[in-house]
N, C-alpha and C. Protein backbone atom coordinates (compact mmCIF):
# COMPACT_ATOMS: atom_id res chain seq x y z
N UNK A 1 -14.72 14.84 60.45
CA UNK A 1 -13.68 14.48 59.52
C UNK A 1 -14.31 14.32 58.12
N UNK A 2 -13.67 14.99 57.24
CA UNK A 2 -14.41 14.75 56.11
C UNK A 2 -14.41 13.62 55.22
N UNK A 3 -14.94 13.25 54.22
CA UNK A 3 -15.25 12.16 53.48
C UNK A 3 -13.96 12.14 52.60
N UNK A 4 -13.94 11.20 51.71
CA UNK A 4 -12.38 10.77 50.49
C UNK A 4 -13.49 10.19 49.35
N UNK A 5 -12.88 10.27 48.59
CA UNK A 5 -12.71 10.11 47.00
C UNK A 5 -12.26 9.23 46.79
N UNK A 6 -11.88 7.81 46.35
CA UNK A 6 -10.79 7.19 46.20
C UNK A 6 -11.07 7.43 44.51
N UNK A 7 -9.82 8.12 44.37
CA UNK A 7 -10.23 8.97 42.92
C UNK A 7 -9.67 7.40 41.55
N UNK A 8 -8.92 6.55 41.77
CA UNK A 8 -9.43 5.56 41.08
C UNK A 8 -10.03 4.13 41.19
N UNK A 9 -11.04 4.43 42.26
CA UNK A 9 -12.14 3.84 41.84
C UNK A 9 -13.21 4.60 41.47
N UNK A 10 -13.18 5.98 41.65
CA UNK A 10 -14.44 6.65 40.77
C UNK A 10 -14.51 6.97 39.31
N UNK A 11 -15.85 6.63 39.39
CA UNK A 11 -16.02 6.55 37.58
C UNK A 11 -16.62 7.54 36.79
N UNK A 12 -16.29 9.05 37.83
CA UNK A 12 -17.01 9.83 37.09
C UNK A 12 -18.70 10.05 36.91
N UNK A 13 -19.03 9.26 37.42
CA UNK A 13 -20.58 9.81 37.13
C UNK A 13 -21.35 11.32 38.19
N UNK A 14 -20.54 11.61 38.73
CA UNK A 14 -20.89 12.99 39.23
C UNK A 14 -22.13 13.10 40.17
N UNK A 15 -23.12 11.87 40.70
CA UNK A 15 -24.16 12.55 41.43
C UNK A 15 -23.87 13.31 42.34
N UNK A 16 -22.53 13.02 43.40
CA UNK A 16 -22.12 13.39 44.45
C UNK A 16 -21.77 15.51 44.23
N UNK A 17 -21.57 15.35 42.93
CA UNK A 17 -21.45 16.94 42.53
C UNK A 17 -22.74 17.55 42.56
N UNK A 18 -23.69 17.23 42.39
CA UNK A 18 -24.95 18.08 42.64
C UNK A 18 -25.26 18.00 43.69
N UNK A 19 -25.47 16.93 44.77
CA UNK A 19 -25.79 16.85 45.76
C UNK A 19 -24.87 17.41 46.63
N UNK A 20 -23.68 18.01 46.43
CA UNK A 20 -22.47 18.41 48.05
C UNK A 20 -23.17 19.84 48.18
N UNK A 21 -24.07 20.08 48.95
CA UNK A 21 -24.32 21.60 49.60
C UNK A 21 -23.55 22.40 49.53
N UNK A 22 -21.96 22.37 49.51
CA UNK A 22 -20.92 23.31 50.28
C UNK A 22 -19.69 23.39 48.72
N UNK A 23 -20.06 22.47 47.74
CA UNK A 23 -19.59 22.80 46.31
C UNK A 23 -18.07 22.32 46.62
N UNK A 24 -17.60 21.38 47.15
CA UNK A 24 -16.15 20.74 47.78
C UNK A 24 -16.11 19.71 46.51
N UNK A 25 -16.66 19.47 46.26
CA UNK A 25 -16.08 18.45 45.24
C UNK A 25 -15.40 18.72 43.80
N UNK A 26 -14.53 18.26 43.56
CA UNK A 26 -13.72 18.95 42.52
C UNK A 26 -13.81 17.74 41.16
N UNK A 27 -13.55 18.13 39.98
CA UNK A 27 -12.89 17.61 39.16
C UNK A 27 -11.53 17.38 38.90
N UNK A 28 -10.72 16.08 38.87
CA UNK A 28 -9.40 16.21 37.92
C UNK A 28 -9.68 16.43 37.18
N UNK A 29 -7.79 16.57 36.81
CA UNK A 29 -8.10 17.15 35.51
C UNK A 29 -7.38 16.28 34.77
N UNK A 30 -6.84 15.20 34.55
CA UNK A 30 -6.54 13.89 33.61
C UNK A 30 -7.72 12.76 34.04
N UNK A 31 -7.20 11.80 33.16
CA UNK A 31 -7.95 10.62 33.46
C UNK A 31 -7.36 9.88 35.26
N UNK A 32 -7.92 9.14 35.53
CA UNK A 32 -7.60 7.74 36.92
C UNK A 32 -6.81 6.69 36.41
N UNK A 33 -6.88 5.67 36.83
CA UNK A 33 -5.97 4.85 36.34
C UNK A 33 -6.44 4.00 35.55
N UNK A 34 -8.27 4.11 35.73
CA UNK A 34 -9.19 3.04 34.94
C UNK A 34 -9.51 4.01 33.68
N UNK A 35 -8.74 5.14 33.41
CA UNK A 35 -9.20 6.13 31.97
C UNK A 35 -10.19 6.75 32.38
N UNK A 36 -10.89 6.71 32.90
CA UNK A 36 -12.26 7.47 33.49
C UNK A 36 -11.99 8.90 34.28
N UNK A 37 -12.73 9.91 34.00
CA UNK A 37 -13.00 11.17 34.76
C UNK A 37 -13.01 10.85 36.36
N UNK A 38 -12.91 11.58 37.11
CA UNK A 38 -12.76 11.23 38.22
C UNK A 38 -13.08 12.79 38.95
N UNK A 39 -13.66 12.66 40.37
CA UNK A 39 -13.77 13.78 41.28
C UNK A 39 -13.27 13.62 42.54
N UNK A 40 -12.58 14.36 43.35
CA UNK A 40 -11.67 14.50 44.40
C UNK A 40 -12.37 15.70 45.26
N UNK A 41 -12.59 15.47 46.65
CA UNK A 41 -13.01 16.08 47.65
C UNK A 41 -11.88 17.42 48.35
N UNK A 42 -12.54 18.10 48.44
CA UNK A 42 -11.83 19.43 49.36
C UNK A 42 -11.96 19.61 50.52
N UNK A 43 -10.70 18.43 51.36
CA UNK A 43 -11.17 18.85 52.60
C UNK A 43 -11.10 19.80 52.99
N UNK A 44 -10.49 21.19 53.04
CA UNK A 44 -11.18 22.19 53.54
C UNK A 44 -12.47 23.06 53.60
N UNK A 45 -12.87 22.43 52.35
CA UNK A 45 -14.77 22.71 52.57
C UNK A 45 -15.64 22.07 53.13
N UNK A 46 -15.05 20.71 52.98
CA UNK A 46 -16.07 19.54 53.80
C UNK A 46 -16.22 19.64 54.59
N UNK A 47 -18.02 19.46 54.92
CA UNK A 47 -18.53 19.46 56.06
C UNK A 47 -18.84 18.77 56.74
N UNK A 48 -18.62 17.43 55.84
CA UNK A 48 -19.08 15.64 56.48
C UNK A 48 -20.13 15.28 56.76
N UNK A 49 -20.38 16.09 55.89
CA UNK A 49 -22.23 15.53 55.86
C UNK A 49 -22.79 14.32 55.31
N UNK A 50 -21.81 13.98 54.68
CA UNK A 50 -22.10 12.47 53.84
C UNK A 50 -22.73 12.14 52.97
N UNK A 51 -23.16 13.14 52.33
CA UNK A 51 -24.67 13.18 51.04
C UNK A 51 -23.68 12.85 49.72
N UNK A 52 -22.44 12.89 49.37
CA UNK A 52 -22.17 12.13 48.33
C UNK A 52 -21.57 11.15 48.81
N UNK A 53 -21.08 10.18 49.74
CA UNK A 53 -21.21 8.72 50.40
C UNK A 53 -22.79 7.88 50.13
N UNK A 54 -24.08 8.97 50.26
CA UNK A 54 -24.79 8.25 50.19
C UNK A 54 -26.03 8.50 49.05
N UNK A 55 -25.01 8.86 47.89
CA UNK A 55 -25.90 9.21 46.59
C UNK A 55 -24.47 8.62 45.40
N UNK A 56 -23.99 8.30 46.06
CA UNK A 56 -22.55 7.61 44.68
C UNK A 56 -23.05 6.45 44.83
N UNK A 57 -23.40 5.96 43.41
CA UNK A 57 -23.44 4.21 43.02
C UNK A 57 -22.53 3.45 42.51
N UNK A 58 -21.18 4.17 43.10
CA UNK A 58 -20.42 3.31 42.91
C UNK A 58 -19.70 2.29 44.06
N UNK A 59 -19.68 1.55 44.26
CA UNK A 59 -19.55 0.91 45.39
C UNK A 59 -17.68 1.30 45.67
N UNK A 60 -17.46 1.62 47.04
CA UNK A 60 -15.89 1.90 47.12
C UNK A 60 -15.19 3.27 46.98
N UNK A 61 -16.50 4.13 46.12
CA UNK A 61 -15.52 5.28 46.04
C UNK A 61 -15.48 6.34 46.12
N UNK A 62 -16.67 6.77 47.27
CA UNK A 62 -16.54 7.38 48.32
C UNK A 62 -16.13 6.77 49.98
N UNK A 63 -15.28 7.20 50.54
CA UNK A 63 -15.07 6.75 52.17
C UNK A 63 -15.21 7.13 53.07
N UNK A 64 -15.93 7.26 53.93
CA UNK A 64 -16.27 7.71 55.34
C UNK A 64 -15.24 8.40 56.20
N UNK A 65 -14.39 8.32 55.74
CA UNK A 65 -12.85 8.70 56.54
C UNK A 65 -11.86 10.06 55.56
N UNK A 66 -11.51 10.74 56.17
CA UNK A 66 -10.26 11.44 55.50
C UNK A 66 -8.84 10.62 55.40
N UNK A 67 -8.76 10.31 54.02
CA UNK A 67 -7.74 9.34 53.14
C UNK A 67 -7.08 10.14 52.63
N UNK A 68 -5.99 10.85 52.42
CA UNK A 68 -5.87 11.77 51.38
C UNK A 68 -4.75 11.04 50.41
N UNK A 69 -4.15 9.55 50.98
CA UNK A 69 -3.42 9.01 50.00
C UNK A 69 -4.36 8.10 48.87
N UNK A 70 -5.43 8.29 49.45
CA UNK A 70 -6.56 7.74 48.21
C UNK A 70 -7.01 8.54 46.96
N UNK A 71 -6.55 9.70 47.02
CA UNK A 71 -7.46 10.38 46.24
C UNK A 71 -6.14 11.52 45.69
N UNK A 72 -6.26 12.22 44.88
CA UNK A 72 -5.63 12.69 43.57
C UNK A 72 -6.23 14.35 43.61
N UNK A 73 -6.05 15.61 43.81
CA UNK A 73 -6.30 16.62 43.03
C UNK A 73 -6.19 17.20 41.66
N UNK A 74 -4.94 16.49 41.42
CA UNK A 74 -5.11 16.45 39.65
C UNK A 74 -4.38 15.27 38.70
């Protein structure tokens, strides 16, 4: 099952974009609700590997679970 985004609590800092092997992670394209950039997962690419769960310093906003009412494509 693939990973979630909770696209406003992310703040944009992107490590999880260099690190996804399989290039699933997307940008919106407005701001979140905190004004901040934000990135949203593709579950159909995800492979659940978990490497941006465990390279995001943001606490909360990546999730271990497929959420898709958490997270925003644009």
């Amino acid at each position: 099952m693939p990973h979630t985004i909770a696209t406003d609590t992310c703040q944009g800092v992107a490590d999880c974009v260099d690190a996804c092997p399989v290039a699933c992670i997307k940008p919106g394209t407005i701001k979140n609700k905190k004004g901040t950039d934000y990135f949203w997962i593709d579950f159909s690419t995800c492979i659940d590997c978990g490497i941006c769960y465990q390279v995001c310093p943001v606490e909360g906003a990546v999730i271990a679970d497929e959420m898709p009412e958490l997270q925003r494509e644009t």
